[in-house]
N, C-alpha and C. Protein backbone atom coordinates (compact mmCIF):
# COMPACT_ATOMS: atom_id res chain seq x y z
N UNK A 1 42.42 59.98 -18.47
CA UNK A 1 42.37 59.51 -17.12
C UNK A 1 40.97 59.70 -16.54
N UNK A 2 40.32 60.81 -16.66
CA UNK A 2 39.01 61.43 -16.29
C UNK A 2 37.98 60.15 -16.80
N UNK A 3 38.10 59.89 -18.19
CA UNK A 3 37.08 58.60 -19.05
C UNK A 3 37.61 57.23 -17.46
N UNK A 4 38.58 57.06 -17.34
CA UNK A 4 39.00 55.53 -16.91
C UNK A 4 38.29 55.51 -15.09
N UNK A 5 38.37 56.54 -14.88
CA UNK A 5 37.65 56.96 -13.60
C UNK A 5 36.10 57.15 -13.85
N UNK A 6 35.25 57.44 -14.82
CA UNK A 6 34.26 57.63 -14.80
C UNK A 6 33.47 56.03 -15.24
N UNK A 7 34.55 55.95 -15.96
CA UNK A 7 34.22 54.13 -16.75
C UNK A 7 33.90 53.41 -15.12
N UNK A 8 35.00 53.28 -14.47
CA UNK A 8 35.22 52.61 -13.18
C UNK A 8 34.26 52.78 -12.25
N UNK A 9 33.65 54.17 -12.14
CA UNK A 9 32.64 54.16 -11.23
C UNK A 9 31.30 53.74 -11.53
N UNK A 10 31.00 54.03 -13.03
CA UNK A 10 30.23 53.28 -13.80
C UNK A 10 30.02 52.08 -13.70
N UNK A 11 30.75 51.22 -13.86
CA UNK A 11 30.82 49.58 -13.42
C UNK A 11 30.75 49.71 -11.71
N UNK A 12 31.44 50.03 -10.88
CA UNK A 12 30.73 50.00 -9.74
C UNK A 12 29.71 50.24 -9.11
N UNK A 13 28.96 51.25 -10.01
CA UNK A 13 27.32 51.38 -9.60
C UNK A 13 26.71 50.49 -10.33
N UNK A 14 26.66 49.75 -11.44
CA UNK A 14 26.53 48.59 -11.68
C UNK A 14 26.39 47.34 -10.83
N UNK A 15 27.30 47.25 -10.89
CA UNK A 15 27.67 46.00 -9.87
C UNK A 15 26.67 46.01 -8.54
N UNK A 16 26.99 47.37 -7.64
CA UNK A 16 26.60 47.73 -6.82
C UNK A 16 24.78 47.27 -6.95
N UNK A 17 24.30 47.78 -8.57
CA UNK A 17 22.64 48.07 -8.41
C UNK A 17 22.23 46.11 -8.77
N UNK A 18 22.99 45.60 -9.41
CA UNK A 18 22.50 44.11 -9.92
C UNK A 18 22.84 43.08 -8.26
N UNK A 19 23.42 43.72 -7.25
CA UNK A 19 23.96 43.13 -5.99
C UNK A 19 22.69 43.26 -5.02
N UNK A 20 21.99 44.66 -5.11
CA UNK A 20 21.40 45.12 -4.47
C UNK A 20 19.90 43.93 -5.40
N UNK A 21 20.06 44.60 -6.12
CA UNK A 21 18.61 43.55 -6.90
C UNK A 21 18.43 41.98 -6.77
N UNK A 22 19.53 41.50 -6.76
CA UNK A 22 19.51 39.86 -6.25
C UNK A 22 19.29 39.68 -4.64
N UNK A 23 20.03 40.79 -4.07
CA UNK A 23 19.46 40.58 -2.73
C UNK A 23 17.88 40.61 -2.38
N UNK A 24 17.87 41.83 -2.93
CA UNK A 24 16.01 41.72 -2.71
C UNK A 24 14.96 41.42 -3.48
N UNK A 25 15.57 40.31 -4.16
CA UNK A 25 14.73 39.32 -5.37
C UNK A 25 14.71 37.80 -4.62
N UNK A 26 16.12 37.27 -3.38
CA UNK A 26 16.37 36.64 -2.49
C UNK A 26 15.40 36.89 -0.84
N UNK A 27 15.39 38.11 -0.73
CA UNK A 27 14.91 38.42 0.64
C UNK A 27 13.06 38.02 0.45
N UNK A 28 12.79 38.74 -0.69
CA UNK A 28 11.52 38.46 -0.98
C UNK A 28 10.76 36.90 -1.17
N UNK A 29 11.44 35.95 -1.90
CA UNK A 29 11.42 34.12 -1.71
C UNK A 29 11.53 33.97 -0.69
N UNK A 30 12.48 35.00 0.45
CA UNK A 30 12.41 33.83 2.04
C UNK A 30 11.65 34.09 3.01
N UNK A 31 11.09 35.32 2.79
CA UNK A 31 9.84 35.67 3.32
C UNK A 31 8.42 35.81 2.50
N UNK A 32 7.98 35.12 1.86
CA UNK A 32 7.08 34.85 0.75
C UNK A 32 6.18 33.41 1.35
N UNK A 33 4.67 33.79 2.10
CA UNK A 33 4.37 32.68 3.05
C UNK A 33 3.73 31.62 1.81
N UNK A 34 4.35 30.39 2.25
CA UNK A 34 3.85 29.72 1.58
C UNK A 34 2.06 29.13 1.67
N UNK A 35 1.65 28.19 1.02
CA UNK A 35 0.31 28.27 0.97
C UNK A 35 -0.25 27.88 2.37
N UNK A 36 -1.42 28.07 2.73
CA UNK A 36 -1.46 26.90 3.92
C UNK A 36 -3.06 26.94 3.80
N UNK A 37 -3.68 25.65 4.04
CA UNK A 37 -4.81 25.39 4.19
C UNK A 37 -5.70 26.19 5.03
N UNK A 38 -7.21 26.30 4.37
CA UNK A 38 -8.04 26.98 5.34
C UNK A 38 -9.07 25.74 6.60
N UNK A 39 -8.07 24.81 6.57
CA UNK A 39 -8.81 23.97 7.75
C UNK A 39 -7.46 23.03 8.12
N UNK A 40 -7.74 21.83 9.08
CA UNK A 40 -6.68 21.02 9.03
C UNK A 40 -7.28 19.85 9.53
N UNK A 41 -6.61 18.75 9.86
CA UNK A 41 -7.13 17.23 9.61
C UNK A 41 -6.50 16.82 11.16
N UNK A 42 -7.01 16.35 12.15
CA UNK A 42 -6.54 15.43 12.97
C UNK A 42 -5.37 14.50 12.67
N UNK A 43 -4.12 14.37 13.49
CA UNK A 43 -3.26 13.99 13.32
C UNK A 43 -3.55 12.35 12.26
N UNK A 44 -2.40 12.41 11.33
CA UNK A 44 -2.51 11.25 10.69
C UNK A 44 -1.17 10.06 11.08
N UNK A 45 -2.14 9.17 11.83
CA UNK A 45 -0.94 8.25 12.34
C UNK A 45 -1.75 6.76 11.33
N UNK A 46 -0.80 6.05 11.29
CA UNK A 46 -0.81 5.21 10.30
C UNK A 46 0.51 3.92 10.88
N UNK A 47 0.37 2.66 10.32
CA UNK A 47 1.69 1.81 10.68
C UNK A 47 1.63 0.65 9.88
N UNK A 48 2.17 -0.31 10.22
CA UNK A 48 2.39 -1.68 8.93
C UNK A 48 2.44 -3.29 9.57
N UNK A 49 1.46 -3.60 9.26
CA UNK A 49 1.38 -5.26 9.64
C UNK A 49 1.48 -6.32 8.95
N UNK A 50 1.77 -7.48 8.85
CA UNK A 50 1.63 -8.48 8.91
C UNK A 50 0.72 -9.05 8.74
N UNK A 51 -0.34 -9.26 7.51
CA UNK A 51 -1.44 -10.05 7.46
C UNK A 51 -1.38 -11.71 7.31
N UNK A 52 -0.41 -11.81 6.32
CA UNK A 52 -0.31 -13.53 6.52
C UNK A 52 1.03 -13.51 6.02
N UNK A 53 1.71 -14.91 5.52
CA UNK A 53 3.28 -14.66 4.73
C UNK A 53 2.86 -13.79 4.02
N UNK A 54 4.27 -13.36 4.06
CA UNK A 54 4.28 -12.13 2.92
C UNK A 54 3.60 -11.38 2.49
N UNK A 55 2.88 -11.23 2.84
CA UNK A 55 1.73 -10.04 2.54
C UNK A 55 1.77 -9.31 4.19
N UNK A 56 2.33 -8.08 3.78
CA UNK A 56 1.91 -6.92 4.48
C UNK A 56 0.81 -5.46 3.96
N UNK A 57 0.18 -5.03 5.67
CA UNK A 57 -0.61 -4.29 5.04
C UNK A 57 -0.35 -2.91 5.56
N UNK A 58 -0.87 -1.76 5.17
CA UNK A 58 -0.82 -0.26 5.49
C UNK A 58 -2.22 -0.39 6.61
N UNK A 59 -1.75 0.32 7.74
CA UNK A 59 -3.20 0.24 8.67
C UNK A 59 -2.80 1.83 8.66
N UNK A 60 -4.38 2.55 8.49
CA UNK A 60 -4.84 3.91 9.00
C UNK A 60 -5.36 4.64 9.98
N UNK A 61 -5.12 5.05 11.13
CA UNK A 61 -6.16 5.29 12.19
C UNK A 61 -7.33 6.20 11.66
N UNK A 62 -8.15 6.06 12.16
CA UNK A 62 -9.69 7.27 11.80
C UNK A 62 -8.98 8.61 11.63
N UNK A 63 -9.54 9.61 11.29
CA UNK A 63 -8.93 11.03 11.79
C UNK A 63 -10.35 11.77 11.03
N UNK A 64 -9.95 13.00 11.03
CA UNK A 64 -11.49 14.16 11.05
C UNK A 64 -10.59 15.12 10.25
N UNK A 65 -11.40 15.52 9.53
CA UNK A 65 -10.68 16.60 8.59
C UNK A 65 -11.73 18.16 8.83
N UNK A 66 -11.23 19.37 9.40
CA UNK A 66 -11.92 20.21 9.96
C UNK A 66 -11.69 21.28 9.26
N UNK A 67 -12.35 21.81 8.25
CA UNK A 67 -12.11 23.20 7.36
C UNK A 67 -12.70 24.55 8.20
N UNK A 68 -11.53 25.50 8.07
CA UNK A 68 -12.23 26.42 8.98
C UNK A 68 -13.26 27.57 7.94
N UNK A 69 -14.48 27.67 8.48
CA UNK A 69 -15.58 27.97 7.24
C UNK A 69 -16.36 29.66 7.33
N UNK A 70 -14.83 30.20 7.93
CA UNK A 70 -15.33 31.50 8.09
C UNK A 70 -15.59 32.18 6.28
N UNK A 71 -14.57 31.70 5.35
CA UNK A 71 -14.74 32.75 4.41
C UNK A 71 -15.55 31.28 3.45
N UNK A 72 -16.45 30.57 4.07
CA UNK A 72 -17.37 29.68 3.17
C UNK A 72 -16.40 28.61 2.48
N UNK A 73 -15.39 28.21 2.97
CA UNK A 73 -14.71 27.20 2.79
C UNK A 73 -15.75 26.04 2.72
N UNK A 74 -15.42 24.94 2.01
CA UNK A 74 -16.26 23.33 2.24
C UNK A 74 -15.25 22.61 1.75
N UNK A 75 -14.89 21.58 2.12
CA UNK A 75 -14.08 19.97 1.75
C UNK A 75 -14.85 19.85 0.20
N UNK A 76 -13.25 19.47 -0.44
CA UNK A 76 -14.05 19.39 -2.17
C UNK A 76 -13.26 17.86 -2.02
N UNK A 77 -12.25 17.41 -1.69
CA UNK A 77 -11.50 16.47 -2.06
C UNK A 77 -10.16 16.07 -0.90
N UNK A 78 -10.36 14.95 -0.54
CA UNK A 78 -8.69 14.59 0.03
C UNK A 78 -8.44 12.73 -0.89
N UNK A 79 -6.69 12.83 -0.64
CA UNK A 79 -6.29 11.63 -1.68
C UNK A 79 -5.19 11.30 -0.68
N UNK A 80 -5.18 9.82 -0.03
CA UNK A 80 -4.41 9.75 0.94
C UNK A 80 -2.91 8.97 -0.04
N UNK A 81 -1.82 9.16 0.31
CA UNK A 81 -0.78 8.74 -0.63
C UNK A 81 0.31 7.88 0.58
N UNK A 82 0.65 6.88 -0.13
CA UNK A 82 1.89 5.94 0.55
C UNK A 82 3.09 6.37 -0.07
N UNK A 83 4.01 6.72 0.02
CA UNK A 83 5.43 7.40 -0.71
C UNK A 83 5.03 7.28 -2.02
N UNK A 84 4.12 8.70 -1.71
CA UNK A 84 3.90 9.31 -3.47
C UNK A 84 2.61 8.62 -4.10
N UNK A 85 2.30 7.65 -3.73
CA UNK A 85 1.28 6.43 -4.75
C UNK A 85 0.07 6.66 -3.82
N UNK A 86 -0.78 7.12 -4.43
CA UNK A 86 -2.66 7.52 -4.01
C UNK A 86 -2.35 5.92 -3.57
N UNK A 87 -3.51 5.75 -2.53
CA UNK A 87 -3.75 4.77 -1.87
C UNK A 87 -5.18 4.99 -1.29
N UNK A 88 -5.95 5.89 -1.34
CA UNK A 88 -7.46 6.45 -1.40
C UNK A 88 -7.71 7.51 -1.67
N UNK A 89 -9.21 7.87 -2.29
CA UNK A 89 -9.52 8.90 -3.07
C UNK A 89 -10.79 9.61 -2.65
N UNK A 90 -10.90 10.61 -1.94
CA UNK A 90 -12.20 11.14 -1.75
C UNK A 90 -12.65 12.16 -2.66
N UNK A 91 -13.95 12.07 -2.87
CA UNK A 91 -14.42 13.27 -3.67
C UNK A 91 -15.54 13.27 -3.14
N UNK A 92 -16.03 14.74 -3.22
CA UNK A 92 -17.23 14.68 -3.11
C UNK A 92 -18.43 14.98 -4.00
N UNK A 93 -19.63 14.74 -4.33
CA UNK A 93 -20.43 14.72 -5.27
C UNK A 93 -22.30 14.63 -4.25
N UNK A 94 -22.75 14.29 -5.31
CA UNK A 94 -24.10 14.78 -5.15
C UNK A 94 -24.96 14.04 -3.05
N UNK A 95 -24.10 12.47 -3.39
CA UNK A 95 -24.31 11.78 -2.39
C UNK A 95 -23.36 12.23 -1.10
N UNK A 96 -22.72 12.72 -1.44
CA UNK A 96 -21.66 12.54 -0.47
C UNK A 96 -21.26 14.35 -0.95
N UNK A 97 -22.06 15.49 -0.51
CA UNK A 97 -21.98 16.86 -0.40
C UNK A 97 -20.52 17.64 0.14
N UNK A 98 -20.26 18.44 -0.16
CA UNK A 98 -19.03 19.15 0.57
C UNK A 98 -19.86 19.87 2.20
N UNK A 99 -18.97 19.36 3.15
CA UNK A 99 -18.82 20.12 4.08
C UNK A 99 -17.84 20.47 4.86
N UNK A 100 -18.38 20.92 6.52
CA UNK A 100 -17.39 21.78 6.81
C UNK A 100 -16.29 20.94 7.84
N UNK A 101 -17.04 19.79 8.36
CA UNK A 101 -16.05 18.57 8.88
C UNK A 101 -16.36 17.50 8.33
N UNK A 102 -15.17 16.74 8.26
CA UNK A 102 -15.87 15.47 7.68
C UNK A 102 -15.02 14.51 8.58
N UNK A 103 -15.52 13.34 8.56
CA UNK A 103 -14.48 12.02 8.89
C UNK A 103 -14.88 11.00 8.66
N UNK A 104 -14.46 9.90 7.73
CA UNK A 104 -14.29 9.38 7.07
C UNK A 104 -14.84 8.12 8.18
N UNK A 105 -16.21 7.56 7.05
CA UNK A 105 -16.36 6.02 8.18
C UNK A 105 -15.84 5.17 8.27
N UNK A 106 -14.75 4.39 7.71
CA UNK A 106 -13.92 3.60 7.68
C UNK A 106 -13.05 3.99 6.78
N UNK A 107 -12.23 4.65 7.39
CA UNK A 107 -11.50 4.60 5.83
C UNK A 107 -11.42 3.40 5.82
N UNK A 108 -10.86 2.81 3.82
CA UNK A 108 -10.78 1.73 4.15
C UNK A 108 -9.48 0.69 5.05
N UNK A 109 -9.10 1.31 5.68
CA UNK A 109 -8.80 1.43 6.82
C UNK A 109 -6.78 0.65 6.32
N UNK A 110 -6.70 -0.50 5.73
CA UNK A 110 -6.21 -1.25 5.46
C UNK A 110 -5.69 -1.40 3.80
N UNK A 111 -4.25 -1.15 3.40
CA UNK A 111 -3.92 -0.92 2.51
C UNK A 111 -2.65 -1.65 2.15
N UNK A 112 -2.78 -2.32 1.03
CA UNK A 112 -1.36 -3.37 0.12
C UNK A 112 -0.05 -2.34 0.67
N UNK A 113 0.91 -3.12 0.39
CA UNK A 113 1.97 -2.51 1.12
C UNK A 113 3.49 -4.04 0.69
N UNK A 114 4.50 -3.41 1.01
CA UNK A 114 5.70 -4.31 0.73
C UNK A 114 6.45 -4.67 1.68
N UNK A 115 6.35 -6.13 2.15
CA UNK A 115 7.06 -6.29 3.24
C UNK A 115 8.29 -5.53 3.26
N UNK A 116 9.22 -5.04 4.57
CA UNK A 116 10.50 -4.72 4.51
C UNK A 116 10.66 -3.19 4.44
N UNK A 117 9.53 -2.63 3.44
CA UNK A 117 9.94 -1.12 2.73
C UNK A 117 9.51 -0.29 3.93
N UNK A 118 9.74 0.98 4.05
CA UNK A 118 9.64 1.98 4.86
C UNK A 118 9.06 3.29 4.31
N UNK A 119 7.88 3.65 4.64
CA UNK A 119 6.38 4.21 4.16
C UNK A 119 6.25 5.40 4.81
N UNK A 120 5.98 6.79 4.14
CA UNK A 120 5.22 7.89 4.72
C UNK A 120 4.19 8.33 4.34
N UNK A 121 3.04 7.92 4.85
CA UNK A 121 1.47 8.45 4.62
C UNK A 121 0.87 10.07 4.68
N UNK A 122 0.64 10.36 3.59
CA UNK A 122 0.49 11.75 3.63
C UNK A 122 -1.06 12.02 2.92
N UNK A 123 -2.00 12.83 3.72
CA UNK A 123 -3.39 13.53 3.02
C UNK A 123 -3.32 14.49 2.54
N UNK A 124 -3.56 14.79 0.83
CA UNK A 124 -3.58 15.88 0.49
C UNK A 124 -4.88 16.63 0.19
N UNK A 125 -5.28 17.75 0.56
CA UNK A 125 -6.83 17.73 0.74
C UNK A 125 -7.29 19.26 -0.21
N UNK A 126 -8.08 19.02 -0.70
CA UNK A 126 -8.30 20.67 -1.57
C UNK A 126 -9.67 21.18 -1.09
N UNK A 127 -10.43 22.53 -0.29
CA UNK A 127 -11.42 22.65 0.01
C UNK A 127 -11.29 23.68 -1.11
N UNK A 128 -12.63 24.54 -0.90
CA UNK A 128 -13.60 25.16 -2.00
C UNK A 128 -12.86 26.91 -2.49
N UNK A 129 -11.88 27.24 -1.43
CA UNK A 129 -10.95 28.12 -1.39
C UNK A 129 -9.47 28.01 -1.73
N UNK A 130 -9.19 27.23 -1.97
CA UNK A 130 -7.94 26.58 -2.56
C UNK A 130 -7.42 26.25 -4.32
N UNK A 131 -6.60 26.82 -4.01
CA UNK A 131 -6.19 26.74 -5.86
C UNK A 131 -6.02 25.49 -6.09
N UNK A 132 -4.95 25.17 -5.13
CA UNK A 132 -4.64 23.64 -5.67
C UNK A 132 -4.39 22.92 -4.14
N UNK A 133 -4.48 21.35 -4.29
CA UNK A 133 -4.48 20.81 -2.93
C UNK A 133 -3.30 20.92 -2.05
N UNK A 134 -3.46 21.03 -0.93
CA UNK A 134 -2.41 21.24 -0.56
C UNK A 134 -1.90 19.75 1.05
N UNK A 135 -1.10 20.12 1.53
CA UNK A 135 -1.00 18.69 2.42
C UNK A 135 -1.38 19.08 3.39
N UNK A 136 -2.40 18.30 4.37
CA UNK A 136 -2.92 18.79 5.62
C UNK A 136 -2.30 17.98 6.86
N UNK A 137 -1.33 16.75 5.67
CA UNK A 137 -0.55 16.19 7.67
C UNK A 137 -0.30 14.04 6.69
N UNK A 138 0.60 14.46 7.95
CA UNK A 138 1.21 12.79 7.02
C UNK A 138 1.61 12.46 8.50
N UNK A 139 2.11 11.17 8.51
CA UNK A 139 2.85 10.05 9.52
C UNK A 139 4.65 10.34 9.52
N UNK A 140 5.10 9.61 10.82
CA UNK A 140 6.37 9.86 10.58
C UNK A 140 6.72 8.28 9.76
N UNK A 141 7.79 8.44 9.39
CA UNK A 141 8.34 7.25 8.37
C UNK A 141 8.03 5.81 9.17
N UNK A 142 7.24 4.93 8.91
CA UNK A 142 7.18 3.05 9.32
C UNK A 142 8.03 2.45 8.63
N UNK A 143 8.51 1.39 8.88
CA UNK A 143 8.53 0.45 8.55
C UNK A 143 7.72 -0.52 8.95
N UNK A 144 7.52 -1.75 7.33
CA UNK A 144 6.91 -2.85 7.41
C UNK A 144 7.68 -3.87 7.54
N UNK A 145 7.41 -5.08 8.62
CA UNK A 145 7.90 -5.81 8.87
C UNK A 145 8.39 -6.78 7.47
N UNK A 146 9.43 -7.32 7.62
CA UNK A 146 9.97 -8.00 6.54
C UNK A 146 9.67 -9.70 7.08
N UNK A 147 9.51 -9.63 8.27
CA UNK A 147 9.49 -11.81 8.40
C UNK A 147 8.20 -11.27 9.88
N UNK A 148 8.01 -12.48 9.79
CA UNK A 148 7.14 -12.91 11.11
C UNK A 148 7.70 -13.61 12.27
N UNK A 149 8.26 -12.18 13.33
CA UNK A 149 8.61 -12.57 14.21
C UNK A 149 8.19 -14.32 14.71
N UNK A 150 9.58 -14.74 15.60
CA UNK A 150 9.48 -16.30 15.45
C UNK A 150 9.13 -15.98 17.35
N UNK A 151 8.74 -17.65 17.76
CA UNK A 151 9.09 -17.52 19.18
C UNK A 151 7.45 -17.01 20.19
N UNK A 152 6.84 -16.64 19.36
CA UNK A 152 5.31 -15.65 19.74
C UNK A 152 4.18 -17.06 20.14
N UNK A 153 3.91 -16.34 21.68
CA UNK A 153 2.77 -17.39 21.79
C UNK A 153 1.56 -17.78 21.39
């Protein structure tokens, strides 16, 4: 009887220590800050037009990308993406140097696109402190027009 009682408490401190360990293998993931950029980018608003039949395009507004350059941060790279698919590519190199703001002279402002579909524009940007790129700001979801409104003066 003494073994079946000692067995029993045995498995309950068990139980007890693998309960306790998932909890704070759980607590630790939900408070674990995720990455966040050492600068950030002026809001990215973006929308979808109508260039001629059937052909619609991605329009970009300007925006400024601002790295904050206390620990010597500089802009190495941003890649602007339409649901998932690069749609521009910055790098920088000998002509075009890393710094600490940048904004872009045109982007090229205007981008292929599918009548009808519904698009979220997102910049992912990597400065000189960063492991890997991370997202500094996207649009809320557009849609592109599917016909050309009728009736227009």
């Amino acid at each position: 009887m003494n073994r079946r009682i000692v067995l029993a408490l045995i498995i309950v401190l068990m139980l007890l220590a693998g309960l306790g360990w998932l909890r704070s293998k759980n607590f630790r993931q939900a408070t674990a800050a995720p990455d966040t950029p050492a600068g950030f980018a002026s809001p990215i608003n973006g929308g979808c037009y109508i260039a001629a039949p059937d052909v619609c395009k991605i329009h970009i507004d300007p925006f400024l990308i601002n790295i904050n350059d206390a620990g010597g941060a500089r802009l190495e790279r941003f890649t602007l993406y339409a649901n998932g698919q690069p749609i521009y590519d910055f790098r920088t190199d000998i002509s075009n140097p890393p710094g600490v703001d940048y904004s872009p002279s045109m982007v090229m402002e205007d981008f292929a696109a599918e009548c009808g579909v519904s698009y979220v524009v997102n910049m992912i940007a990597k400065d000189t402190t960063d492991n890997n790129p991370l997202n500094y700001g996207q649009t809320t979801e557009f849609t592109c027009p599917s016909e050309v409104p009728t009736g227009l003066p």
